[in-house]
C-alpha atoms as a PDB file:
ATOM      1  CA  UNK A   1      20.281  16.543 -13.806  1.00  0.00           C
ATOM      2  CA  UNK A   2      22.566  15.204 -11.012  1.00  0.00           C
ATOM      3  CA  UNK A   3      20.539  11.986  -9.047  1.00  0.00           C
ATOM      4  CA  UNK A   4      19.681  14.013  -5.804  1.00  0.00           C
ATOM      5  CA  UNK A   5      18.439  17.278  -7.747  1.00  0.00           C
ATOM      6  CA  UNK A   6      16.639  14.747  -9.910  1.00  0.00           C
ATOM      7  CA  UNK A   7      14.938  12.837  -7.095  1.00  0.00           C
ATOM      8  CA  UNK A   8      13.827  15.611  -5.362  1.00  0.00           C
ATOM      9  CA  UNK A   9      12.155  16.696  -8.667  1.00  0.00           C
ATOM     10  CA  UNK A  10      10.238  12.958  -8.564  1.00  0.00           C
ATOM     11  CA  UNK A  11       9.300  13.840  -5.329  1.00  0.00           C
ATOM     12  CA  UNK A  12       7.680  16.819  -6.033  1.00  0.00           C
ATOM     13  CA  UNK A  13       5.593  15.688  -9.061  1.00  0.00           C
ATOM     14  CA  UNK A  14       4.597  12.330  -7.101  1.00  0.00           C
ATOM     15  CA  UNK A  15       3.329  14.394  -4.234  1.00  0.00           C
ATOM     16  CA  UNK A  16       1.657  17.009  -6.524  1.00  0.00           C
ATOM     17  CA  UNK A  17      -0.076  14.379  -8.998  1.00  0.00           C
ATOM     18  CA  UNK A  18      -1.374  12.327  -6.374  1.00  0.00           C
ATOM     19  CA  UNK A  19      -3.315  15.335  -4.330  1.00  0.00           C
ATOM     20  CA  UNK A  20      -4.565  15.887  -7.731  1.00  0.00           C
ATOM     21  CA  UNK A  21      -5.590  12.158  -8.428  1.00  0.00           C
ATOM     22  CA  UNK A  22      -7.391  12.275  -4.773  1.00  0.00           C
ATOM     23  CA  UNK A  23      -9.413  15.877  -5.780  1.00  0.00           C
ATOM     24  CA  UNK A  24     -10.612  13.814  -9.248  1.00  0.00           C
ATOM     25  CA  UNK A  25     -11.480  10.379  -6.707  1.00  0.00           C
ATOM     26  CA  UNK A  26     -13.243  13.052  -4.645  1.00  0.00           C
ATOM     27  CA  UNK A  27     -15.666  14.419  -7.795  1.00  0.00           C
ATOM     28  CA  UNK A  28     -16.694  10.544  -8.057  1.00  0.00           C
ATOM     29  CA  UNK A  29     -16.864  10.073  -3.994  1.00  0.00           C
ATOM     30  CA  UNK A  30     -20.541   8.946  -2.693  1.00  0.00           C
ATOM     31  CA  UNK A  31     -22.095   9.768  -6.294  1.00  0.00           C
ATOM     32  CA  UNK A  32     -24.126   7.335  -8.516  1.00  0.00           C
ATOM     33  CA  UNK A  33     -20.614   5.259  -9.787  1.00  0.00           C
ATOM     34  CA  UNK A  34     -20.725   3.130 -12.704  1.00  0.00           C
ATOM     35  CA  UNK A  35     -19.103   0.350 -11.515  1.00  0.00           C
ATOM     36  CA  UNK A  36     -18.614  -3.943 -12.618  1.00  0.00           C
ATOM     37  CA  UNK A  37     -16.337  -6.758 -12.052  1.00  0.00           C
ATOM     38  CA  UNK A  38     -13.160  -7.376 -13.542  1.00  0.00           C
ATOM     39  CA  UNK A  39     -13.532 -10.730 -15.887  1.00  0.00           C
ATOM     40  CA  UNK A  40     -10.271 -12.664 -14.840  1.00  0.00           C
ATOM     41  CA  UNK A  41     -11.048 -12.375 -10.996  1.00  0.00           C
ATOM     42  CA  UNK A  42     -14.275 -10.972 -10.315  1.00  0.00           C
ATOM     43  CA  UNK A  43     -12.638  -7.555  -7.982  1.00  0.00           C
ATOM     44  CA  UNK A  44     -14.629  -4.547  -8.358  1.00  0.00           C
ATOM     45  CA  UNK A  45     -13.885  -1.475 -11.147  1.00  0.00           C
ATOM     46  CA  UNK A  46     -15.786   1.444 -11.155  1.00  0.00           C
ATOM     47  CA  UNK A  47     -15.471   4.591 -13.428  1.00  0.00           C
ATOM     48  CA  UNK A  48     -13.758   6.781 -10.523  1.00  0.00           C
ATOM     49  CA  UNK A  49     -10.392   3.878 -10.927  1.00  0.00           C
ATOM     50  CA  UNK A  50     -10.200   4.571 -14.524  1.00  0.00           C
ATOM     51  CA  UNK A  51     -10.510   8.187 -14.385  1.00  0.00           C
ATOM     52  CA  UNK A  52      -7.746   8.071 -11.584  1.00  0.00           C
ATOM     53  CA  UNK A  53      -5.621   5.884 -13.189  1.00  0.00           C
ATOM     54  CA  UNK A  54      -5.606   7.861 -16.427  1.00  0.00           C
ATOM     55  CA  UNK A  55      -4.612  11.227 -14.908  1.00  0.00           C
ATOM     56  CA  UNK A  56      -1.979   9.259 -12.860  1.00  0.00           C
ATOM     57  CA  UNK A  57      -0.571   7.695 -16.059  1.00  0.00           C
ATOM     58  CA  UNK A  58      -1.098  10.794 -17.898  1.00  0.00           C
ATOM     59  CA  UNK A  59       0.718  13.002 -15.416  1.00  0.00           C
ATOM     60  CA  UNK A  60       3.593  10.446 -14.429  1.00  0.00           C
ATOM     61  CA  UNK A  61       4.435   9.317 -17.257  1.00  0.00           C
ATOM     62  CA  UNK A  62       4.064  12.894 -19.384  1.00  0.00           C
ATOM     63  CA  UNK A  63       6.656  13.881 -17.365  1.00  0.00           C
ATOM     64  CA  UNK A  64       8.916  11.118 -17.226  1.00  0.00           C
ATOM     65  CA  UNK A  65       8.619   9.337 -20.557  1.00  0.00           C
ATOM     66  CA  UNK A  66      11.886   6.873 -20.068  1.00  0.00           C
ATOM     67  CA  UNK A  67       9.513   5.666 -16.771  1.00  0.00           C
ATOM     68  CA  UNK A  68       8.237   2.525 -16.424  1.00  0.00           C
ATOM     69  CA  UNK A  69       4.478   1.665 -15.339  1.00  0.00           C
ATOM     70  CA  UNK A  70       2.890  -0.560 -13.491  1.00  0.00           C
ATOM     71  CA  UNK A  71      -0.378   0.095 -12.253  1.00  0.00           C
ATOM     72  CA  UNK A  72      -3.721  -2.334 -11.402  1.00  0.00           C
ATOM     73  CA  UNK A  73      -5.609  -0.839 -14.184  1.00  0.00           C
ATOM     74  CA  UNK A  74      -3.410  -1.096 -16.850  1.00  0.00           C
ATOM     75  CA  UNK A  75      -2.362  -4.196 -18.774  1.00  0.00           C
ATOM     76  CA  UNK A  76       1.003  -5.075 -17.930  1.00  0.00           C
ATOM     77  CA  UNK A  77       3.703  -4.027 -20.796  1.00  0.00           C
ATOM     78  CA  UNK A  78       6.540  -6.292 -19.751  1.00  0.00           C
ATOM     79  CA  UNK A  79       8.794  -3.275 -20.711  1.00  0.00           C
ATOM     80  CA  UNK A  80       8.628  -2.002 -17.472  1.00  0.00           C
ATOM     81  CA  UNK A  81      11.221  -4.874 -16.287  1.00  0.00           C
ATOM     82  CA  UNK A  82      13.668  -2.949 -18.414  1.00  0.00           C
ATOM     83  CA  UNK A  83      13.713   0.122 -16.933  1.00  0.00           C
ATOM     84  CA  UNK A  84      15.510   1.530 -14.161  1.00  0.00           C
ATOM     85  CA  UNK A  85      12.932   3.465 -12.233  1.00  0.00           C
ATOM     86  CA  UNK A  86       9.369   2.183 -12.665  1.00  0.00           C
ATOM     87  CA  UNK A  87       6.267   4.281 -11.215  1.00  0.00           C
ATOM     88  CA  UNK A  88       3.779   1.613  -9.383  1.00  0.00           C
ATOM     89  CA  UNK A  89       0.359   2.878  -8.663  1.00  0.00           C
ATOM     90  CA  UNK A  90      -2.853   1.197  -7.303  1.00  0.00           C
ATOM     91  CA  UNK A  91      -5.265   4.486  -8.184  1.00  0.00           C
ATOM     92  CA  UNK A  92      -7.710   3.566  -5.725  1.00  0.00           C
ATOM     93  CA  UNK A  93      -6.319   0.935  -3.523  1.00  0.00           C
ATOM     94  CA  UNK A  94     -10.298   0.002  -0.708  1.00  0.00           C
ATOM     95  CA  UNK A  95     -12.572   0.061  -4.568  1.00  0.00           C
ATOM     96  CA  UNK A  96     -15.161  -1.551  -2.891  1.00  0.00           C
ATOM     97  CA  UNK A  97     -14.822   1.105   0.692  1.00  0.00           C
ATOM     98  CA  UNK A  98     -14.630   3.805  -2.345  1.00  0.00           C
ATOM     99  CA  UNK A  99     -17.838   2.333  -4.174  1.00  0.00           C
ATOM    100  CA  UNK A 100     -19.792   1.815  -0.938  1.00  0.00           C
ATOM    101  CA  UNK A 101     -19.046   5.284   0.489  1.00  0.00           C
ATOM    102  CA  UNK A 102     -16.829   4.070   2.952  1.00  0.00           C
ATOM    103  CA  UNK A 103     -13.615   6.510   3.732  1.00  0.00           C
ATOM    104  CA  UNK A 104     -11.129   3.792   3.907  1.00  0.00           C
ATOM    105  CA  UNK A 105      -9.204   3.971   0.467  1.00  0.00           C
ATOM    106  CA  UNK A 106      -6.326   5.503  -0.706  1.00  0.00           C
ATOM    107  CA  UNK A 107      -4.419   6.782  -3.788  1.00  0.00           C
ATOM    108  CA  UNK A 108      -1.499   4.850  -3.677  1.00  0.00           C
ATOM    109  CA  UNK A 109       1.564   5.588  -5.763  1.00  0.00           C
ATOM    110  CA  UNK A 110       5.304   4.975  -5.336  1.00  0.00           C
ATOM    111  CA  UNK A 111       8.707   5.015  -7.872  1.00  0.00           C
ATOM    112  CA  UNK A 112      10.585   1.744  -7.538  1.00  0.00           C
ATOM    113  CA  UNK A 113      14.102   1.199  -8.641  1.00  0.00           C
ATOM    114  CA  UNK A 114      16.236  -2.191  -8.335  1.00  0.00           C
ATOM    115  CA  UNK A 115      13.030  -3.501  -6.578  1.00  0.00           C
ATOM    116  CA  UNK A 116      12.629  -1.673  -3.706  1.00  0.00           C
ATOM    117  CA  UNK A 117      10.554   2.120  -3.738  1.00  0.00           C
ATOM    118  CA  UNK A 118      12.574   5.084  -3.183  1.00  0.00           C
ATOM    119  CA  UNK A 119       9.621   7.749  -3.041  1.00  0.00           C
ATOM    120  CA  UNK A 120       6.152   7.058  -1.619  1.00  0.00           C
ATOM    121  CA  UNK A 121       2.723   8.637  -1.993  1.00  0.00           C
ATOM    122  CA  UNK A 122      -0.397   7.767  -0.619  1.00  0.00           C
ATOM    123  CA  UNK A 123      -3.255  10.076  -0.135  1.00  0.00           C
ATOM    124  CA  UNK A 124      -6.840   9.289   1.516  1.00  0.00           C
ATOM    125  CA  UNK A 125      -8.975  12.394   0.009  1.00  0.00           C
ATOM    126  CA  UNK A 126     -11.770  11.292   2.059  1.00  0.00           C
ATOM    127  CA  UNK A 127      -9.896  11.964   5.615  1.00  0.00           C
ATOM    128  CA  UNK A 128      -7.415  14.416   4.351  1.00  0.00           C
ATOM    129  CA  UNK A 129      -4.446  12.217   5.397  1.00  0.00           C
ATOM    130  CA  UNK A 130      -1.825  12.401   3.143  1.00  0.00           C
ATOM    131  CA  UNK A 131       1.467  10.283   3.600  1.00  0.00           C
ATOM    132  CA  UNK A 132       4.910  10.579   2.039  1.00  0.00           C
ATOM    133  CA  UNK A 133       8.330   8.952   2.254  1.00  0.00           C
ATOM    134  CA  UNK A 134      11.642   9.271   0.765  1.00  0.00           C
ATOM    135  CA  UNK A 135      14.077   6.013   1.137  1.00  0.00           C
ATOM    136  CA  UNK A 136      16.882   7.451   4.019  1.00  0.00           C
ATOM    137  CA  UNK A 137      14.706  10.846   4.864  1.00  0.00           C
ATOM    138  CA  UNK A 138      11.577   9.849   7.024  1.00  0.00           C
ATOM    139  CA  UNK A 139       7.851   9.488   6.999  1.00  0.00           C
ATOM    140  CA  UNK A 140       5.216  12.213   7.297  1.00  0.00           C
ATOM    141  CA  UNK A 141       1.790  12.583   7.393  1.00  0.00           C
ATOM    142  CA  UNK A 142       0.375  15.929   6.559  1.00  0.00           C
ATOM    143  CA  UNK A 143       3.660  17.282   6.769  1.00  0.00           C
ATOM    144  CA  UNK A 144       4.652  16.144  10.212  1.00  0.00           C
ATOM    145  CA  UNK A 145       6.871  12.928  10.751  1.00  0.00           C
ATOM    146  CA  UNK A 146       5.624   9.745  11.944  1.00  0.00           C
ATOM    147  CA  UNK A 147       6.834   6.766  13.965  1.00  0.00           C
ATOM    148  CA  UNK A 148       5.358   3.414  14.725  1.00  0.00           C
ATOM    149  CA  UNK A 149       4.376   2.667  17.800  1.00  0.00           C
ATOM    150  CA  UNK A 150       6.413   0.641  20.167  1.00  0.00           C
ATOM    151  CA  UNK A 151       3.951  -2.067  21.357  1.00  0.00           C
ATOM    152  CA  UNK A 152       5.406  -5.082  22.113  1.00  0.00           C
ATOM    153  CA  UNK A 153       2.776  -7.669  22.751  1.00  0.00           C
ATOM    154  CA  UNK A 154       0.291  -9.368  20.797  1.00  0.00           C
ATOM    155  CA  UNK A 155      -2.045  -9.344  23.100  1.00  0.00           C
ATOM    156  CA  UNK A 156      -4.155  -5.818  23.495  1.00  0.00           C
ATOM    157  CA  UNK A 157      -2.671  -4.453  20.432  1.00  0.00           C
ATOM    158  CA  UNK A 158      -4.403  -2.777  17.683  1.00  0.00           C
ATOM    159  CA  UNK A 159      -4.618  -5.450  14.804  1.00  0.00           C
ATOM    160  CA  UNK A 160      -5.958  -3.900  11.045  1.00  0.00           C
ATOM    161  CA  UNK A 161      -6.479  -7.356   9.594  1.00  0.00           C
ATOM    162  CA  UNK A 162      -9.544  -9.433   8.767  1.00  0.00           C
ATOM    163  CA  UNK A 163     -10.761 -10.347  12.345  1.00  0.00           C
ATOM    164  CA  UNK A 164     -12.177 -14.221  10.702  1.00  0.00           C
ATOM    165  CA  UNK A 165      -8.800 -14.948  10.201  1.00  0.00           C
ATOM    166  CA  UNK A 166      -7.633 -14.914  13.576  1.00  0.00           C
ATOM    167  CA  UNK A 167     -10.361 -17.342  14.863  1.00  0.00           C
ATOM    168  CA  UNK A 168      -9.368 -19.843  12.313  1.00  0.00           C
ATOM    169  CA  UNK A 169      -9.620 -23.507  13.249  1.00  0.00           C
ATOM    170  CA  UNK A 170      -6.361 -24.275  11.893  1.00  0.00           C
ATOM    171  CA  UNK A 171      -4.427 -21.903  14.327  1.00  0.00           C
ATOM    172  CA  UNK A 172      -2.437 -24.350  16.900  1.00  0.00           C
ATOM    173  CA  UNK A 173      -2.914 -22.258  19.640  1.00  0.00           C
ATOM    174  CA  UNK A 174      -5.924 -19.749  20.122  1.00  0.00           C
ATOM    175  CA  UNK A 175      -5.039 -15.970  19.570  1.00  0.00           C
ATOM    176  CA  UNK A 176      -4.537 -13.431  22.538  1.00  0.00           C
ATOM    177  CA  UNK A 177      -7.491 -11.172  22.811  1.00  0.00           C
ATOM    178  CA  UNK A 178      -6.601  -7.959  20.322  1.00  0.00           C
ATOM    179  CA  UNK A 179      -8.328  -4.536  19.004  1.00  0.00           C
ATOM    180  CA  UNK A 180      -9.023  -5.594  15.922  1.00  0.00           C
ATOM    181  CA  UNK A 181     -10.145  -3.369  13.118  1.00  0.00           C
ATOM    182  CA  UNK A 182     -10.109  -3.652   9.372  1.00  0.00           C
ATOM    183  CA  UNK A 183      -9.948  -1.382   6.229  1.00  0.00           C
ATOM    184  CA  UNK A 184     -11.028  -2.063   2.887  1.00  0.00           C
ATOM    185  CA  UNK A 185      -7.261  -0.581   1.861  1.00  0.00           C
ATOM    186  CA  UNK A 186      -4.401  -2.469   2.574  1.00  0.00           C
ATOM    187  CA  UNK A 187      -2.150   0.231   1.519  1.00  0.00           C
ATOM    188  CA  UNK A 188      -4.108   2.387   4.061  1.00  0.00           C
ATOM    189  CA  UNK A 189      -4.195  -0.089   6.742  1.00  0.00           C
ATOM    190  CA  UNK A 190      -0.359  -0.365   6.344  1.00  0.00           C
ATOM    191  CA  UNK A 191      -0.192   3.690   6.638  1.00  0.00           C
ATOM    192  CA  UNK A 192      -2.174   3.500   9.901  1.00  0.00           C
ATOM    193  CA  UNK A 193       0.808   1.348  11.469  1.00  0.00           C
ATOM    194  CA  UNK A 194       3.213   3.423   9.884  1.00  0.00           C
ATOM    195  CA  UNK A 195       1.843   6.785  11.266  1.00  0.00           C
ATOM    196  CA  UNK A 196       0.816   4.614  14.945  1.00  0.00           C
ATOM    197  CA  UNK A 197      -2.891   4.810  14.608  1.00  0.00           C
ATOM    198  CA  UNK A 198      -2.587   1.080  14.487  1.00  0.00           C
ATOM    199  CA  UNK A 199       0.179  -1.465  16.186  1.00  0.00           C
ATOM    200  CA  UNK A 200       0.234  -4.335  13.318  1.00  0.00           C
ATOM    201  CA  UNK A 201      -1.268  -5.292  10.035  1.00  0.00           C
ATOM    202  CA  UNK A 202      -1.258  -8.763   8.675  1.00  0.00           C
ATOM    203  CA  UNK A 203      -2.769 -10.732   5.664  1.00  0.00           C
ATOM    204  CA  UNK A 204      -2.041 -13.957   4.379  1.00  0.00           C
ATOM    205  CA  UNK A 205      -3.496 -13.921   1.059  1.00  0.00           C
ATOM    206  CA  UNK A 206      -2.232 -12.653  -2.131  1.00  0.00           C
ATOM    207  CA  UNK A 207      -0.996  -8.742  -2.532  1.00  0.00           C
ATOM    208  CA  UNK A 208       0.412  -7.575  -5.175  1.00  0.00           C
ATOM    209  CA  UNK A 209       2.978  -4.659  -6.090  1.00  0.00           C
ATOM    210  CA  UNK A 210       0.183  -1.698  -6.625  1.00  0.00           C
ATOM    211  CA  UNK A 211      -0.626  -2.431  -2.965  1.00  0.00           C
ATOM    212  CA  UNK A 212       2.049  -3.044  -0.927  1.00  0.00           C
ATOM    213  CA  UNK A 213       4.864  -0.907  -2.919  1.00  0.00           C
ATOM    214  CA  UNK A 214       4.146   2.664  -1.547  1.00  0.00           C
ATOM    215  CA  UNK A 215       3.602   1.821   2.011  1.00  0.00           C
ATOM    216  CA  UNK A 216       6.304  -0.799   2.656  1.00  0.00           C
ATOM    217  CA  UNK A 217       8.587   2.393   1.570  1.00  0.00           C
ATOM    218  CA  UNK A 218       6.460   4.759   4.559  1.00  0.00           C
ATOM    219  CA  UNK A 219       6.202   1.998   6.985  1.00  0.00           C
ATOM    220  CA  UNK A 220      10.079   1.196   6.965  1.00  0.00           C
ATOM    221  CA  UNK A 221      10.988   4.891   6.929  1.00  0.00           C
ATOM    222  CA  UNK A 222       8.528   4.937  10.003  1.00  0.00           C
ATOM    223  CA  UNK A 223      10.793   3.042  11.344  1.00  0.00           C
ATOM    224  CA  UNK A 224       8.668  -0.217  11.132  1.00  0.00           C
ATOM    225  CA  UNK A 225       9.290  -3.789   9.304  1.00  0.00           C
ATOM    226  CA  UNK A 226       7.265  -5.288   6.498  1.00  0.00           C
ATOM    227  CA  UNK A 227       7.097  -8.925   4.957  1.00  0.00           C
ATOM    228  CA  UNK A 228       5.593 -11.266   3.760  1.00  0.00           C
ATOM    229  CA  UNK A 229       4.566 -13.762   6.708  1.00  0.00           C
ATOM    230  CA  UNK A 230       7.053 -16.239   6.495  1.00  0.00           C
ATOM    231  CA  UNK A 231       9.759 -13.023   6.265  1.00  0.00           C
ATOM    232  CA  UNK A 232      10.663 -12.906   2.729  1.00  0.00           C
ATOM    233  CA  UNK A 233      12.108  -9.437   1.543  1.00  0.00           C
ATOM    234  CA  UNK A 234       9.341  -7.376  -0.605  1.00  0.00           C
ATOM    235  CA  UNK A 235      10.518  -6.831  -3.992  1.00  0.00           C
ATOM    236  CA  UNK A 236       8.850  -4.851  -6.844  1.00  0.00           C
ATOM    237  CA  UNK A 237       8.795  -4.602 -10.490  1.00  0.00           C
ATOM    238  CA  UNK A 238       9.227  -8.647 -11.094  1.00  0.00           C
ATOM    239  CA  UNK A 239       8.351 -10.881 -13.653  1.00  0.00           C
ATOM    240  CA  UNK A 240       4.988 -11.792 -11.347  1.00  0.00           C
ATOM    241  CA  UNK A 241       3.655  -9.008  -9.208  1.00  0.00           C
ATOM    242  CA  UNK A 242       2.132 -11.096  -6.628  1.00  0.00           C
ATOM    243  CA  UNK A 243       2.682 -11.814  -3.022  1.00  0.00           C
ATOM    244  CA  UNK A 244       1.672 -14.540  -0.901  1.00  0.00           C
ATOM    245  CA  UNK A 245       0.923 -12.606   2.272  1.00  0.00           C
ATOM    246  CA  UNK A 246       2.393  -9.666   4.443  1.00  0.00           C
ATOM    247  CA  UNK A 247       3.078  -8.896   7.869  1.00  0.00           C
ATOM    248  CA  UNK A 248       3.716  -5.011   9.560  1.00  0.00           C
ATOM    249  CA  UNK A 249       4.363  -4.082  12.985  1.00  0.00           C
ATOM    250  CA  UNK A 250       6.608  -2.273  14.765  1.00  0.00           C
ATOM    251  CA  UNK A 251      10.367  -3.916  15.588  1.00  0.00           C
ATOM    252  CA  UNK A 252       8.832  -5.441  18.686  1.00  0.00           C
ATOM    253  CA  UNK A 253       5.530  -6.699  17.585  1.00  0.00           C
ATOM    254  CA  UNK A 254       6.828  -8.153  14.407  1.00  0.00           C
ATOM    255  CA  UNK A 255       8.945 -10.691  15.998  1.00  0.00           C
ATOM    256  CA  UNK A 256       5.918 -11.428  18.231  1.00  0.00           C
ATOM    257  CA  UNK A 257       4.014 -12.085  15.773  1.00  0.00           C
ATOM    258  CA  UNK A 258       6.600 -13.669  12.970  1.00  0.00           C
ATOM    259  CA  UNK A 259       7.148 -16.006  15.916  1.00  0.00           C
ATOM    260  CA  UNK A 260       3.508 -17.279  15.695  1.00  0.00           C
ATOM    261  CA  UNK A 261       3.214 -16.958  11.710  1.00  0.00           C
ATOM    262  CA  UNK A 262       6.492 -17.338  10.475  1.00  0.00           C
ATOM    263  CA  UNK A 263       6.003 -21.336   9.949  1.00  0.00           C
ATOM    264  CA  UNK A 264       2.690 -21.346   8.296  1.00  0.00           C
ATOM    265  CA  UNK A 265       2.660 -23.051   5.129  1.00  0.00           C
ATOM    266  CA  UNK A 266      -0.152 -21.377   2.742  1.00  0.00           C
ATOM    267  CA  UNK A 267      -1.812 -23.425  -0.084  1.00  0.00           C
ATOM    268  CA  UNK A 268      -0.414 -22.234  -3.049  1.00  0.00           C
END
């Protein structure tokens, strides 16, 4: 099958598998979940992840056998460096939103090839937004395109971040008063700047692909930028999936902001 007429058949299964993976989150949504902690870093699990993650993996990689994998609940197979296009997948990306009831989570699933995502999924059942991208053809949500927004200044712009971090005492210089709001999902949070419900996202602690992979693809196609905070190019399907941080904004309000954040040094 010629790459375009191939593509647009990824496309098509992404989309479809993931509004099926958020109808099967749904069936789990505000119900009595099993849930526990993961032993090597204490995040929650519950049985909803695990049932998403096996019809994603079933689905996906039924389809497209020669497909890598890389998804948070699955052990990683180091077999996935190997191949040329690699499906990355956080099933529910906001576990503990999910487990608390809390609509802000999101299916999150992209395909990645030479470590950057050329298709994009990521579906919040609870609110009925669903988000797509394809690398060079836009952003939508629900069908219709989306654009950042084209806020400029830090101050009185709509932060999704964790509002503590901002009144650090570390900071050199206090923080302009901003709307700040948070979400459980970072993929979602990084959807809301895509689609301009929100003017910036930023986090500088650890990500890793499963997170950041499907909505760095709909945030740039939204015509937005996406780093980590010091400005390092995301790249996916590595050796190590983990990132030290990210920042998203609009053009505008990312340098703004990389110009405050850009220098900080993170403990390792």
């Amino acid at each position: 099958m010629p790459e375009p007429e191939a593509r647009t058949a990824d496309f098509t299964l992404l989309k479809d598998v993931v509004r099926e993976a958020g109808a099967l989150a749904m069936r789990y949504y505000q119900t009595d979940l099993r849930k526990w902690s993961k032993a090597h870093d204490d995040t929650p699990v519950t049985e909803a992840d695990i049932a998403v993650n096996d019809l994603l993996r079933s689905r996906l990689m039924g389809a497209r056998p020669d497909y890598g994998w890389l998804s948070e609940e699955t052990e990683d197979d180091d077999s996935r460096l190997s191949r040329p296009f690699v499906w990355v997948v956080d099933p529910i990306d906001g576990t503990r939103a999910f487990a608390k009831g809390k609509p802000h989570f999101a299916i999150s699933a992209a395909l990645v090839a030479e470590g950057r995502p050329l298709l994009a999924a990521l579906f919040n059942p609870a609110t009925g937004e669903f988000f797509e991208a394809a690398l060079r053809e836009g952003a939508r949500l629900n069908g219709e395109p989306i654009r950042v927004s084209d806020c400029r200044e830090i101050e009185g712009c709509r932060m999704v971040a964790f509002a503590p971090m901002f009144k650090h005492p570390a900071w050199p210089d206090a923080w302009p008063e901003m709307d700040i709001s948070d979400r459980n999902s970072v993929a979602y949070r990084i959807a809301l700047v895509a689609s301009g419900q929100a003017d910036a996202t930023l986090a500088l602690n650890g990500k890793n692909d499963w997170d950041l992979a499907a909505a760095d693809l709909i945030l740039h196609e939204a015509g937005g930028r996406m780093t980590t905070h010091d400005g390092t190019q995301l790249l996916y399907n590595r050796p190590t999936t983990r990132h030290p941080s990210l920042l998203a904004a609009g053009p505008a309000l990312y340098d703004a902001l990389f110009a405050r954040v850009g220098a900080v040094k993170l403990r390792s």
